[in-house]
C-alpha atoms as a PDB file:
ATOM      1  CA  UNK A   1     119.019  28.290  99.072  1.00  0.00           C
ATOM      2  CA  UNK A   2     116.337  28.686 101.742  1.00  0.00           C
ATOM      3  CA  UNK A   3     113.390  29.934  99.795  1.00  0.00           C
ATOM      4  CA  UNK A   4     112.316  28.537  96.388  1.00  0.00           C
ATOM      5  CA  UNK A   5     110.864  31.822  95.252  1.00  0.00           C
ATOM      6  CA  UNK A   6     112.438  35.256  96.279  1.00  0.00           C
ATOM      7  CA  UNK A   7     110.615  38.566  94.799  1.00  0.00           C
ATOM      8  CA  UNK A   8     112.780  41.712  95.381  1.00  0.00           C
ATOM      9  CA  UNK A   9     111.074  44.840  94.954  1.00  0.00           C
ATOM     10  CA  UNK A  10     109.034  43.607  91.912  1.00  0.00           C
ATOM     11  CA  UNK A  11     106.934  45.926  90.097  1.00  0.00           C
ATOM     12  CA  UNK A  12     104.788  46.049  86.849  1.00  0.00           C
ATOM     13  CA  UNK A  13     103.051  48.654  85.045  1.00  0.00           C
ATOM     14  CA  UNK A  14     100.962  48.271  81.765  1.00  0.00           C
ATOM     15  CA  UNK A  15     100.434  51.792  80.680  1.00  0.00           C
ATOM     16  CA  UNK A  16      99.437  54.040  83.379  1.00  0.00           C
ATOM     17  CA  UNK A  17      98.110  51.434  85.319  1.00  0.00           C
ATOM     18  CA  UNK A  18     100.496  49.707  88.244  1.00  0.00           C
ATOM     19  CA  UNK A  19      99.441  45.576  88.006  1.00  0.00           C
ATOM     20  CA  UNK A  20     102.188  45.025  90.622  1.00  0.00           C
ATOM     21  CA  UNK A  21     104.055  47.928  92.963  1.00  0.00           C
ATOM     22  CA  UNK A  22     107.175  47.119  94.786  1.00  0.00           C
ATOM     23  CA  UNK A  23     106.287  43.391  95.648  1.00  0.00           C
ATOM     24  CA  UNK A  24     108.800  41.750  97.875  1.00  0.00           C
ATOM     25  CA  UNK A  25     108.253  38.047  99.193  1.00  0.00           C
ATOM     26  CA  UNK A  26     110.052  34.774 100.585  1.00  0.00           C
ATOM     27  CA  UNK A  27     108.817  31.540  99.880  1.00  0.00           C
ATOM     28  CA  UNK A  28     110.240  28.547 101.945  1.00  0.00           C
ATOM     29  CA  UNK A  29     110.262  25.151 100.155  1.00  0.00           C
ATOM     30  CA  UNK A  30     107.489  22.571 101.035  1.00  0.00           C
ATOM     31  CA  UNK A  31     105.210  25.406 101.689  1.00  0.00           C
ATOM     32  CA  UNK A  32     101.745  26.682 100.350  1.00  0.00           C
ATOM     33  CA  UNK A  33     101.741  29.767  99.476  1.00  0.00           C
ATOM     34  CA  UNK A  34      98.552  31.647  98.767  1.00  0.00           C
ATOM     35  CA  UNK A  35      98.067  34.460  96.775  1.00  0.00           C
ATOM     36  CA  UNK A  36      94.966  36.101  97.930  1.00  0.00           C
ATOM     37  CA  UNK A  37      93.163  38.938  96.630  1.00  0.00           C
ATOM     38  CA  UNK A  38      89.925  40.335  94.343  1.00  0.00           C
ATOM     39  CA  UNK A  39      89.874  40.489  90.509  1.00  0.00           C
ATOM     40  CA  UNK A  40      92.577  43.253  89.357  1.00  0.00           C
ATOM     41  CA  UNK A  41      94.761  42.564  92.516  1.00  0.00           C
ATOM     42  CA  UNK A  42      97.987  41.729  90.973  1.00  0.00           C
ATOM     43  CA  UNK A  43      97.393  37.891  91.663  1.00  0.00           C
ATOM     44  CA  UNK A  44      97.843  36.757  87.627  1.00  0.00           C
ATOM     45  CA  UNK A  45     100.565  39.293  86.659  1.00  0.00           C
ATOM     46  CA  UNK A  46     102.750  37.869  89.961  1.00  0.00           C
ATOM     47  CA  UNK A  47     102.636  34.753  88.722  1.00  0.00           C
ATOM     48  CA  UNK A  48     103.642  35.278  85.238  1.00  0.00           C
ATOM     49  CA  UNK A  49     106.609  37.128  86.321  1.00  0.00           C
ATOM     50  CA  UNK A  50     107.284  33.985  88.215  1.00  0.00           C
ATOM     51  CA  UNK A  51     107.247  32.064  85.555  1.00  0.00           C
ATOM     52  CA  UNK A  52     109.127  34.664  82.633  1.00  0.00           C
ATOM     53  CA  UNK A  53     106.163  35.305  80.915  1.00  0.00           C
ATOM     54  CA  UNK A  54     105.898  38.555  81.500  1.00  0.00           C
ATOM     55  CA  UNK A  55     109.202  40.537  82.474  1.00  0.00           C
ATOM     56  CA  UNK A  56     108.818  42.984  85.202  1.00  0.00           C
ATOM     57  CA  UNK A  57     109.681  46.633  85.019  1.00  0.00           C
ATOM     58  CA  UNK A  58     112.111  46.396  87.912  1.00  0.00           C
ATOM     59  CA  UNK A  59     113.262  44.252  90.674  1.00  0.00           C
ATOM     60  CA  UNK A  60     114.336  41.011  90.927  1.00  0.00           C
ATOM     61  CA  UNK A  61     113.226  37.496  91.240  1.00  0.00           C
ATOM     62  CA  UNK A  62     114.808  34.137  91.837  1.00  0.00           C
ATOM     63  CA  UNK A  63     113.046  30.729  91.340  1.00  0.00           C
ATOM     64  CA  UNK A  64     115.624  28.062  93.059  1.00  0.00           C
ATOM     65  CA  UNK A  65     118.623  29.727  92.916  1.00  0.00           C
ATOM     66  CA  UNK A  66     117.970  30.754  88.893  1.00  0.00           C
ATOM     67  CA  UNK A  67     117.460  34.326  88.050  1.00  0.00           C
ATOM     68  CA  UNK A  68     114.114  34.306  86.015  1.00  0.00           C
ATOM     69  CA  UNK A  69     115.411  37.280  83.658  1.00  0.00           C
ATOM     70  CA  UNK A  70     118.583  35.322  82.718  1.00  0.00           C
ATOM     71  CA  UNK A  71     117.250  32.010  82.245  1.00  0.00           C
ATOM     72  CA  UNK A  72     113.297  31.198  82.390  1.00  0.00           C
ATOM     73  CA  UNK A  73     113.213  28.515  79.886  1.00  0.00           C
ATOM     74  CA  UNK A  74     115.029  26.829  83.197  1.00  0.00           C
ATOM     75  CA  UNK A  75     112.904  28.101  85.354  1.00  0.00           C
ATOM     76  CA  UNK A  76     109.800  26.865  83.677  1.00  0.00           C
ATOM     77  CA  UNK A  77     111.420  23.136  83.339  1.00  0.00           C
ATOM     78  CA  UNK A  78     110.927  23.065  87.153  1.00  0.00           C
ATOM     79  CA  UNK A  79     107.535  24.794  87.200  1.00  0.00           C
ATOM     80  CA  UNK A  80     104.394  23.212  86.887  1.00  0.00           C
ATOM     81  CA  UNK A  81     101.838  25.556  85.710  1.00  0.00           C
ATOM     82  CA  UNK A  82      97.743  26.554  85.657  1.00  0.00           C
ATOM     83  CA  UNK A  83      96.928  29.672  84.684  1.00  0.00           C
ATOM     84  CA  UNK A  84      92.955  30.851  85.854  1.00  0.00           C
ATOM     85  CA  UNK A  85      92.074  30.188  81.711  1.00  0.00           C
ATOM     86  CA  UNK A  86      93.585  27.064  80.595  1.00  0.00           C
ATOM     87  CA  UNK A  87      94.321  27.266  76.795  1.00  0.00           C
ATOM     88  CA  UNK A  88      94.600  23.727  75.471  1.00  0.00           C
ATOM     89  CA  UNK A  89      94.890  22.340  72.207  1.00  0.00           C
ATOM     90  CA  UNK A  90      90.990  21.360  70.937  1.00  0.00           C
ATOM     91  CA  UNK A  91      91.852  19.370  68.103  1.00  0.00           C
ATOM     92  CA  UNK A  92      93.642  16.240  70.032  1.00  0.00           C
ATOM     93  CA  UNK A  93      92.637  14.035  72.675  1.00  0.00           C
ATOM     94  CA  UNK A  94      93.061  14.214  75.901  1.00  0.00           C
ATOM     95  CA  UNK A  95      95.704  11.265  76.014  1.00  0.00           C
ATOM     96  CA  UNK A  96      97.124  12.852  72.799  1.00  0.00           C
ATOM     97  CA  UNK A  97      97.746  16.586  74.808  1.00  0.00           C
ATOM     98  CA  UNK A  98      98.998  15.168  77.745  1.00  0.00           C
ATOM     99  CA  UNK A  99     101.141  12.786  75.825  1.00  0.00           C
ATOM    100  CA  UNK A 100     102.834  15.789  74.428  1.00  0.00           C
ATOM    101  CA  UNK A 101     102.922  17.146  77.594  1.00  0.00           C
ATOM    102  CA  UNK A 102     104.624  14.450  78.780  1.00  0.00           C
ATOM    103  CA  UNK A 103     107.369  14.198  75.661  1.00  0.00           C
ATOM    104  CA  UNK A 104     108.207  17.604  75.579  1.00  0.00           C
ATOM    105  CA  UNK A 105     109.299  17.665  79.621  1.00  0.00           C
ATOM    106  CA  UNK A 106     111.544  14.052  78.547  1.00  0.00           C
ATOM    107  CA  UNK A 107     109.336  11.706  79.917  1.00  0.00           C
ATOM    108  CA  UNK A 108     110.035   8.452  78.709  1.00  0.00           C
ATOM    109  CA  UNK A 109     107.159   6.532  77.078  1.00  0.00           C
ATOM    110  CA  UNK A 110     106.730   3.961  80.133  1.00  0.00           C
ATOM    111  CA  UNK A 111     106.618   6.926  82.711  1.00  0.00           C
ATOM    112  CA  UNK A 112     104.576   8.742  80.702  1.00  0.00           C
ATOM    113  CA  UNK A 113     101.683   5.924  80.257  1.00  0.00           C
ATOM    114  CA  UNK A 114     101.898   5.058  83.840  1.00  0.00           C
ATOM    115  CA  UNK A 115     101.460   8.601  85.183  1.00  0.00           C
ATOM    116  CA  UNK A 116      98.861   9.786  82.649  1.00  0.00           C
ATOM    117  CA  UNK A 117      96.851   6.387  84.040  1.00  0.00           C
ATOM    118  CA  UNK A 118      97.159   7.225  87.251  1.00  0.00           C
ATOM    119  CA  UNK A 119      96.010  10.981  87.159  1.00  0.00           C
ATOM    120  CA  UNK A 120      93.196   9.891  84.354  1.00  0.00           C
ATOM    121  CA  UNK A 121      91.667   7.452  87.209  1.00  0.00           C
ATOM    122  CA  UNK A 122      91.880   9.750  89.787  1.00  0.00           C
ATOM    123  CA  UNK A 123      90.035  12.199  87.968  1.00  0.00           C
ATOM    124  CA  UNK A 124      87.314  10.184  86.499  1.00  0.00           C
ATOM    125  CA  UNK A 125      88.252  10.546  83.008  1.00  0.00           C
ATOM    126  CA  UNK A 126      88.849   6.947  82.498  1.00  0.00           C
ATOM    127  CA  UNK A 127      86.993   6.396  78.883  1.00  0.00           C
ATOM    128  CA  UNK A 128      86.564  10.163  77.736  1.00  0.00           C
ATOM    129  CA  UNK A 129      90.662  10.368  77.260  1.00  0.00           C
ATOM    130  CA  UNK A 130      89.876   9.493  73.810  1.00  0.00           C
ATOM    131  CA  UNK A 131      87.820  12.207  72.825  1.00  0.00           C
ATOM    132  CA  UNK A 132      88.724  15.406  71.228  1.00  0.00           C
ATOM    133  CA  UNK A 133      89.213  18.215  73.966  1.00  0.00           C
ATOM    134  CA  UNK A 134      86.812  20.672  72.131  1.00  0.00           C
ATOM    135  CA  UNK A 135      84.069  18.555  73.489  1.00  0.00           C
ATOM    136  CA  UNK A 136      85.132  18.712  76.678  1.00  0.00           C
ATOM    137  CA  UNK A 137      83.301  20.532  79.868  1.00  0.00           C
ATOM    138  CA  UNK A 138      84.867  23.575  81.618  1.00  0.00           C
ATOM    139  CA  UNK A 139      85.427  20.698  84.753  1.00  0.00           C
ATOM    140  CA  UNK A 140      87.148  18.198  82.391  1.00  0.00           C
ATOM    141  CA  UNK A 141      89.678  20.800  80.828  1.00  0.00           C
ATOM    142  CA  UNK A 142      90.777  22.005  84.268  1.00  0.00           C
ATOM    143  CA  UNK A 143      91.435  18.610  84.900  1.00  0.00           C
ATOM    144  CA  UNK A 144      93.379  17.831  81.637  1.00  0.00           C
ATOM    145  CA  UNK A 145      95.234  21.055  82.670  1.00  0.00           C
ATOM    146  CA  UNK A 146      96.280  19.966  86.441  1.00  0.00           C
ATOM    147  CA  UNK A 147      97.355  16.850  84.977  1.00  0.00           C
ATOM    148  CA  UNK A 148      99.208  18.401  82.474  1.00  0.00           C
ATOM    149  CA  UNK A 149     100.732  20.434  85.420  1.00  0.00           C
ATOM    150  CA  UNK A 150     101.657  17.521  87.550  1.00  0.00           C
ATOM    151  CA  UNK A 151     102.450  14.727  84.971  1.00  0.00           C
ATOM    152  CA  UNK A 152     106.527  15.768  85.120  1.00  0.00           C
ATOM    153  CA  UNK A 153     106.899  16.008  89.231  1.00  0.00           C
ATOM    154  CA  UNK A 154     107.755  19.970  89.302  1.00  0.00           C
ATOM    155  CA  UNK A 155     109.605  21.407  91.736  1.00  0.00           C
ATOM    156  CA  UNK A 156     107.448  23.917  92.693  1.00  0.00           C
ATOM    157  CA  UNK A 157     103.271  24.791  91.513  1.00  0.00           C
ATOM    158  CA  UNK A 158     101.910  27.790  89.880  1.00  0.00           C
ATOM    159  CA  UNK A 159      98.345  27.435  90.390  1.00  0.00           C
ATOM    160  CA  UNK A 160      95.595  30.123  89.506  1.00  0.00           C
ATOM    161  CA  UNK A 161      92.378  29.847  90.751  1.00  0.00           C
ATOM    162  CA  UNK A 162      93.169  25.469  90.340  1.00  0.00           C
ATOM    163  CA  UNK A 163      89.605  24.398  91.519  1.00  0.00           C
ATOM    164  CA  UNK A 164      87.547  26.497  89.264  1.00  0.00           C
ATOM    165  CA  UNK A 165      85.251  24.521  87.521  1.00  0.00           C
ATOM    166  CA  UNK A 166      85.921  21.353  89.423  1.00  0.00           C
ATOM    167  CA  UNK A 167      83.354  19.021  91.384  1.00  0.00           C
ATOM    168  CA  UNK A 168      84.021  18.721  95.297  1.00  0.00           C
ATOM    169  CA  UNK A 169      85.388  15.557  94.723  1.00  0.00           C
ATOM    170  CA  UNK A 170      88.402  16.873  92.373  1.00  0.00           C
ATOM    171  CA  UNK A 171      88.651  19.635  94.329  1.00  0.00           C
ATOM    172  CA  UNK A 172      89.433  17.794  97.193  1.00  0.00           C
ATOM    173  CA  UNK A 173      92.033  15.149  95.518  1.00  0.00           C
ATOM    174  CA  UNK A 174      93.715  18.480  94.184  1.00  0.00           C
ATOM    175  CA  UNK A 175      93.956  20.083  97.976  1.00  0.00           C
ATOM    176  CA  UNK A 176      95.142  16.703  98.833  1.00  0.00           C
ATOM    177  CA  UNK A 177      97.447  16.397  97.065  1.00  0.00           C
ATOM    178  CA  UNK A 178      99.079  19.877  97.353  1.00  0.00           C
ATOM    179  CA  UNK A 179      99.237  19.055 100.873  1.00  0.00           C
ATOM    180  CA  UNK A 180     100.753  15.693  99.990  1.00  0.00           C
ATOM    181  CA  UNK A 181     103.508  17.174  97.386  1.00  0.00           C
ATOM    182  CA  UNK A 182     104.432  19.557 100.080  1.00  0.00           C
ATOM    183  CA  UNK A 183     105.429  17.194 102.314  1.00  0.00           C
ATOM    184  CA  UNK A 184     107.847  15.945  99.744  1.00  0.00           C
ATOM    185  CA  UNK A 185     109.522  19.736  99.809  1.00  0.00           C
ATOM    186  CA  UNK A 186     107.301  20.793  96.482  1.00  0.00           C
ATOM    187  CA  UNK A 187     106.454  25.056  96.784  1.00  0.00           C
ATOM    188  CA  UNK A 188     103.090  25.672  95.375  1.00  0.00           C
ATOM    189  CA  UNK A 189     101.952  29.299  95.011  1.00  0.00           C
ATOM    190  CA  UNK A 190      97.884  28.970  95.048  1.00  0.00           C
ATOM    191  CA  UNK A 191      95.457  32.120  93.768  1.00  0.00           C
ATOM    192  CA  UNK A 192      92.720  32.295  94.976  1.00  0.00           C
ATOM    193  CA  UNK A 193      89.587  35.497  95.233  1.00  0.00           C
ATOM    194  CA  UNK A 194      87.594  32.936  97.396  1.00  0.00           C
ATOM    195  CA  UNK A 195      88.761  33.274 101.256  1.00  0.00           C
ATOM    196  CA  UNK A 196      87.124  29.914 102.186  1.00  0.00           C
ATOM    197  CA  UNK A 197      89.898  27.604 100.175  1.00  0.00           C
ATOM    198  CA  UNK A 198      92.861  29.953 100.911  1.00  0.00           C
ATOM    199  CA  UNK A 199      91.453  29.242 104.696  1.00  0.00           C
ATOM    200  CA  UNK A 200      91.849  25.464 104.055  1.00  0.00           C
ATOM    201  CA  UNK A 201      94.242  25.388 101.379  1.00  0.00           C
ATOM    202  CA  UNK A 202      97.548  27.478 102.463  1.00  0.00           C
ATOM    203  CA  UNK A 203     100.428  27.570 104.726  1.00  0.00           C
ATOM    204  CA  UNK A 204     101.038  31.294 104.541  1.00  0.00           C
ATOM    205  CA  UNK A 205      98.948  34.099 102.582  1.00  0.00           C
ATOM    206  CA  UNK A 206      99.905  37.262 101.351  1.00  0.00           C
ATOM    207  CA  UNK A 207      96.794  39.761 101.106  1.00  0.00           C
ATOM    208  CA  UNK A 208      97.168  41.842  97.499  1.00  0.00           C
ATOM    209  CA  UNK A 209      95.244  44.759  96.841  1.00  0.00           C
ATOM    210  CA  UNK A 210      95.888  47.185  93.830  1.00  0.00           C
ATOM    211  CA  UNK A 211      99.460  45.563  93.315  1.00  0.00           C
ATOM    212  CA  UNK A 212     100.538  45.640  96.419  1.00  0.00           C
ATOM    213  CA  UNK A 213     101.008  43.569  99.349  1.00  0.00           C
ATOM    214  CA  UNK A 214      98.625  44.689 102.318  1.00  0.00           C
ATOM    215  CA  UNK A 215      99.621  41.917 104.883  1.00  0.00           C
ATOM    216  CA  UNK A 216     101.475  38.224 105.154  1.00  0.00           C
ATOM    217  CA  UNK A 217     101.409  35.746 107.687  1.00  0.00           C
ATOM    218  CA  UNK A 218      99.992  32.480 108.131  1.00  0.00           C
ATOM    219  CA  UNK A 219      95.803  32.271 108.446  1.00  0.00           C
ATOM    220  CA  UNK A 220      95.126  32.433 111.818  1.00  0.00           C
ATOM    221  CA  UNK A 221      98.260  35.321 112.080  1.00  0.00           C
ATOM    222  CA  UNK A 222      96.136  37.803 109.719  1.00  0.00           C
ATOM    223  CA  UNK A 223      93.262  36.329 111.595  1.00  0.00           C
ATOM    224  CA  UNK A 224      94.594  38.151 114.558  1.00  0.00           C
ATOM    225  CA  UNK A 225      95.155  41.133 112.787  1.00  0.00           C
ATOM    226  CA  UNK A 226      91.649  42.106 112.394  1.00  0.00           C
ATOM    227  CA  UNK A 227      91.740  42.835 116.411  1.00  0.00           C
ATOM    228  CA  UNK A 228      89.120  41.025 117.492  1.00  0.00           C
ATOM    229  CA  UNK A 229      89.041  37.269 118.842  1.00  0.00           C
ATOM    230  CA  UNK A 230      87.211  34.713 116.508  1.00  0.00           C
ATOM    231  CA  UNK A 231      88.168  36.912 113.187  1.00  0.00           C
ATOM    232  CA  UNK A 232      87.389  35.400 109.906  1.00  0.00           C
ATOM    233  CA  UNK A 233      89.966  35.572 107.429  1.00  0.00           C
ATOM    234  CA  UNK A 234      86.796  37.637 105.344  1.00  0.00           C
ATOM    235  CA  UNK A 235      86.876  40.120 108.042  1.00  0.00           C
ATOM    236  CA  UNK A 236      90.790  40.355 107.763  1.00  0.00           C
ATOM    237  CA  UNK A 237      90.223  41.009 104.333  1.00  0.00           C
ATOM    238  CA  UNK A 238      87.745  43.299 104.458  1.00  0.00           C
ATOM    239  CA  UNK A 239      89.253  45.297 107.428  1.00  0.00           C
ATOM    240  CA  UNK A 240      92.602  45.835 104.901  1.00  0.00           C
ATOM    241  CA  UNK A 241      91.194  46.807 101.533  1.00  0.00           C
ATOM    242  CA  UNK A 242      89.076  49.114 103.399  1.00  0.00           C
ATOM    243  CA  UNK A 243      85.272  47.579 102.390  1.00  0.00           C
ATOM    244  CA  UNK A 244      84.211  46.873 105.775  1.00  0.00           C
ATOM    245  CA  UNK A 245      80.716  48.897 104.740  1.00  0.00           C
ATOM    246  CA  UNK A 246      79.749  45.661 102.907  1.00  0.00           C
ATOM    247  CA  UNK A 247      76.766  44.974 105.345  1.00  0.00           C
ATOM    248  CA  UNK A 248      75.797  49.135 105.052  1.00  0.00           C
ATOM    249  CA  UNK A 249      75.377  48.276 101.636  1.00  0.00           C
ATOM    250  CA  UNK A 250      73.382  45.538 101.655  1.00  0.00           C
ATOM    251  CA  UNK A 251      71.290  46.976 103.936  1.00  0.00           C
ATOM    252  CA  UNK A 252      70.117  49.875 101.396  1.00  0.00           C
ATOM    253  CA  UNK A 253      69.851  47.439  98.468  1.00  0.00           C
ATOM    254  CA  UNK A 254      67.023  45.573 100.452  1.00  0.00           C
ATOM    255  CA  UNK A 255      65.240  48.754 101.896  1.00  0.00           C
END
């Protein structure tokens, strides 16, 4: 297999309403791969049909070779996942969730204490891993969440809108380390509404609008597309989802 991901013509419709129309994409191994795009776009619902969470309408998709419809409890073995609203277990600890984390991907108990150290150090938890979760910030649960993601060395990330919540320094260990991971041939897939990290963050984007797929390439290739030298990936974005009267409107909110 070339690609670690392969989408073929996926769609997804909850009622009358299309959440994903005819999506097709390739996803080499080692890369980052952003999924850009506003609220509504499509973003979410992509990424659950990655995983098998939710089963698409039609099409097909592949995760390493495995056909997700056929198999995902494979499929999500190999995964590591965030979702944009972590829901973790309030009434243990944070070394007693990602203990369990740990022991239900076969960790052994050594591995599991070593790599739960690590990740608790770099994320300046060191001393609150022994408090109940419910007390924990919006930051520190995103963190116990990534961790939770990264404590079995997936094969490939499924990351939704990772750095919300998080102070610039765990946002930048986390962009790091994506960077780092890749190198060792792990995909990540990275949401993101906020144009600035898929900028610094991602190897390729695709552009989603309304469930669909507007444009792909890497940053400074849908740079170009904008048609004007020195584009902003905003101004790409802008330019395809058709809101390019954004200044017009500020304008008559301050007259």
């Amino acid at each position: 297999m070339d690609y670690a991901i392969i989408l073929e013509s996926v769609s997804k419709r909850f009622g009358d309403v299309w959440a994903v129309r005819d999506l097709s994409l390739r996803i080499e191994y080692g890369r980052v791969y952003g999924l850009l795009g506003p609220n509504g776009s499509g973003k979410s619902t992509t990424m659950k049909m990655i995983l098998g969470l939710v089963k698409p309408d039609s099409g097909k998709i592949l995760v390493d070779g495995i056909d997700v419809s056929k198999d995902p409890v494979e499929v999500r073995k190999i995964i590591g996942y965030v979702p944009e609203t972590p829901r973790l277990y309030d009434y243990l600890t944070g070394i007693e969730y990602l203990d369990f984390i740990g022991e239900a991907y076969g960790m052994s108990p050594e591995e599991r204490k070593r790599r739960i150290e690590e990740f608790l150090e770099a994320f300046e938890l060191k001393g609150r891993e022994n408090e109940l979760i419910s007390g924990y910030s919006k930051g520190m649960k995103q963190k116990i969440a990534l961790i939770a993601a990264l404590i079995h060395k997936p094969k490939i990330l499924i990351l939704d809108e990772p750095l919300s919540g998080l102070d610039p320094r765990s946002a930048r260990i986390v962009k790091d380390l994506i960077h780092e991971l890749a190198e060792e041939g792990v995909t990540t897939i990275f949401s993101t509404h906020i144009l600035e990290i898929a900028d610094a963050v991602c190897d390729e984007l695709a552009i989603m609008y309304e469930g669909r797929k507007l444009a792909e390439g890497k940053p400074d290739e849908l740079k170009r597309m904008a048609g004007e030298s020195g584009s902003t990936l905003e101004e790409v974005f802008l330019k395809l989802t058709g809101a390019e009267d954004v200044r017009e409107i500020v304008e008559a909110l301050v007259d």
